[in-house]
C-alpha atoms as a PDB file:
ATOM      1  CA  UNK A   1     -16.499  31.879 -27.293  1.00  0.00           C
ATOM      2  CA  UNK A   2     -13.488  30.808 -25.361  1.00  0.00           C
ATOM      3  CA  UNK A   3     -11.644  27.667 -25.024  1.00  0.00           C
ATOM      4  CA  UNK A   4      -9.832  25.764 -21.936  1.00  0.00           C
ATOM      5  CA  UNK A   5      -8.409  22.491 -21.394  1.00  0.00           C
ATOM      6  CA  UNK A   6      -9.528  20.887 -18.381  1.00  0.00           C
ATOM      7  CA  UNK A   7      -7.506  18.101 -16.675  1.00  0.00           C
ATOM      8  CA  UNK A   8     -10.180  15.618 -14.408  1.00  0.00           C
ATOM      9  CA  UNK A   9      -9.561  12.557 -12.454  1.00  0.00           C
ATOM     10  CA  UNK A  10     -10.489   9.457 -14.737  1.00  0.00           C
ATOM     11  CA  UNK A  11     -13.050   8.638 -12.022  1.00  0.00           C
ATOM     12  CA  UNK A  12     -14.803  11.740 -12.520  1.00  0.00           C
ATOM     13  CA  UNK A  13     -14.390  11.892 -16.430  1.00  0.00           C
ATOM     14  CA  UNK A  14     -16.202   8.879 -16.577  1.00  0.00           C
ATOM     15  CA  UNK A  15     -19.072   9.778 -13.998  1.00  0.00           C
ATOM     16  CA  UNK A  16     -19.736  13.194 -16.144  1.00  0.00           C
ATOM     17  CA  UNK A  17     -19.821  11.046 -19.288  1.00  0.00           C
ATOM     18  CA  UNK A  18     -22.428   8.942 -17.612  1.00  0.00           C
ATOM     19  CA  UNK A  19     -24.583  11.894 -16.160  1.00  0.00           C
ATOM     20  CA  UNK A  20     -24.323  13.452 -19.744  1.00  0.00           C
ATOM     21  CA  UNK A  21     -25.286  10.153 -21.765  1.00  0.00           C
ATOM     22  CA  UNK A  22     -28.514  10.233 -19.033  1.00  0.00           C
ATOM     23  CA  UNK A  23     -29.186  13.521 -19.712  1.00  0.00           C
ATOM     24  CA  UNK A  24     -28.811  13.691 -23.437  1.00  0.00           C
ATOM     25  CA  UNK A  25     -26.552  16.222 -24.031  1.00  0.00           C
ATOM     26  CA  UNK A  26     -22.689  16.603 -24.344  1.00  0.00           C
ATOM     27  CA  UNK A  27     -19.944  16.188 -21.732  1.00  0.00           C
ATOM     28  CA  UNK A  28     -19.840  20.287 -22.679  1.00  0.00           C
ATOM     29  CA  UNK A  29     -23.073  20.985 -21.946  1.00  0.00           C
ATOM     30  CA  UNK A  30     -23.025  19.332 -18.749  1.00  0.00           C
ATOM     31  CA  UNK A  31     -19.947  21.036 -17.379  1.00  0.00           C
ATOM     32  CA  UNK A  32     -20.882  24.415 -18.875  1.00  0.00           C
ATOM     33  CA  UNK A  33     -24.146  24.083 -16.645  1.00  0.00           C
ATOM     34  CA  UNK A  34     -22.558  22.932 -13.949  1.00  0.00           C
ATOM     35  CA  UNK A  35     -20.334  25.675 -14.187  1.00  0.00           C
ATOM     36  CA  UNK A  36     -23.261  28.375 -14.535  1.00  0.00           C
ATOM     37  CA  UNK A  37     -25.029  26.780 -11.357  1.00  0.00           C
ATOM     38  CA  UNK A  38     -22.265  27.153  -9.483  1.00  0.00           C
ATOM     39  CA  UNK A  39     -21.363  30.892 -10.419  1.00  0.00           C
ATOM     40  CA  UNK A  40     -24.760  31.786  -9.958  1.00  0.00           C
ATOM     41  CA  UNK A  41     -25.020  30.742  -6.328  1.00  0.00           C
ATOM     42  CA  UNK A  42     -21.446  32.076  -5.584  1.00  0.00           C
ATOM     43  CA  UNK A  43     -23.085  35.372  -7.040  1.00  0.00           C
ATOM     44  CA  UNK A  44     -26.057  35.300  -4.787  1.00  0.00           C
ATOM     45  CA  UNK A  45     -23.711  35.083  -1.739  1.00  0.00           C
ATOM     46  CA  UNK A  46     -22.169  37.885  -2.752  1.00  0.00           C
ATOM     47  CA  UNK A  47     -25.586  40.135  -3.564  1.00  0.00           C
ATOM     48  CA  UNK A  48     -26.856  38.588  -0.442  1.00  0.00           C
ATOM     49  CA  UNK A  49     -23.968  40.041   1.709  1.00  0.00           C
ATOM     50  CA  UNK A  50     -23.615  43.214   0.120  1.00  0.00           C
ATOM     51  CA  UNK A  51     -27.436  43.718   0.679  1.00  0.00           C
ATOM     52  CA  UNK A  52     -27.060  42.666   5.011  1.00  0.00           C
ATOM     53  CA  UNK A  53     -24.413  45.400   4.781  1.00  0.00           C
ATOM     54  CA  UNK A  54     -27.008  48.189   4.052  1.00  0.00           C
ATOM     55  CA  UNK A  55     -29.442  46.597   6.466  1.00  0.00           C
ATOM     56  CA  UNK A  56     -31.090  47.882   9.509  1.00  0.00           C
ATOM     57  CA  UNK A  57     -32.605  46.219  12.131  1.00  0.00           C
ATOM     58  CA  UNK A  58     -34.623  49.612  13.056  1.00  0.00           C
ATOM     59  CA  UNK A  59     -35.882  49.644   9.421  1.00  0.00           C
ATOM     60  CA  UNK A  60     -36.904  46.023   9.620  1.00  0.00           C
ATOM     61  CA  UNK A  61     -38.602  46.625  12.979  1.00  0.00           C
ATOM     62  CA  UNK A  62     -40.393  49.667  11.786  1.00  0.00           C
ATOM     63  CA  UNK A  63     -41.583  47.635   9.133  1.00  0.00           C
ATOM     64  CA  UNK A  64     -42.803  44.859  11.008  1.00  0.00           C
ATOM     65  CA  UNK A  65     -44.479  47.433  13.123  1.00  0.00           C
ATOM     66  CA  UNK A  66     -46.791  47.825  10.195  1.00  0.00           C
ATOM     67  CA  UNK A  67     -48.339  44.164   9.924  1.00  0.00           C
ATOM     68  CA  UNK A  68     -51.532  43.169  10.968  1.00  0.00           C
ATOM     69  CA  UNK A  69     -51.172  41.532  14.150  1.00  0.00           C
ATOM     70  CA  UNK A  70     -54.225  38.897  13.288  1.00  0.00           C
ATOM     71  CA  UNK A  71     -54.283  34.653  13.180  1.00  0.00           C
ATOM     72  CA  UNK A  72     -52.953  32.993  10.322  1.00  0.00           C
ATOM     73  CA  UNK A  73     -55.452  31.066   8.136  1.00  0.00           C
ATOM     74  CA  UNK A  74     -55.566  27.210   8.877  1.00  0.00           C
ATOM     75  CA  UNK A  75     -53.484  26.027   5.795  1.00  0.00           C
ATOM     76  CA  UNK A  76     -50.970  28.829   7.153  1.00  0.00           C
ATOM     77  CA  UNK A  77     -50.775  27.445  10.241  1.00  0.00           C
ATOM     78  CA  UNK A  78     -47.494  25.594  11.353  1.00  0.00           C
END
């Protein structure tokens, strides 16, 4: 496992140590999840976008072609 030194405002320093007090778990913890949270999303973007680049709106339409056209059920219903 790596190290870093991490420089934060005082103001948000003390908010973490709040949230992490709540939470029960270490000013470490917290920013370590905060940290995977945010990487994760960033990731999705970026699978998300790579995946509308091989997309085809004939493919989608050929594939909608192939539902049912029938009423939803009632607790479908918008």
């Amino acid at each position: 496992m790596s190290s870093i030194s991490l420089r934060l405002p005082e103001s948000l320093h003390k908010r973490v140590r709040e949230l992490a007090k709540k939470e029960g778990i270490s000013i470490n913890q917290l920013i370590n999840s905060a940290l995977v949270e945010k990487v994760s999303a960033l990731m999705t973007v970026e699978y998300l976008q790579e995946r509308t680049k091989r997309g085809s709106l004939s493919r989608f339409e050929r594939a909608l072609s192939k539902v049912k056209d029938i009423e939803p059920r009632g607790q479908d219903r918008i």
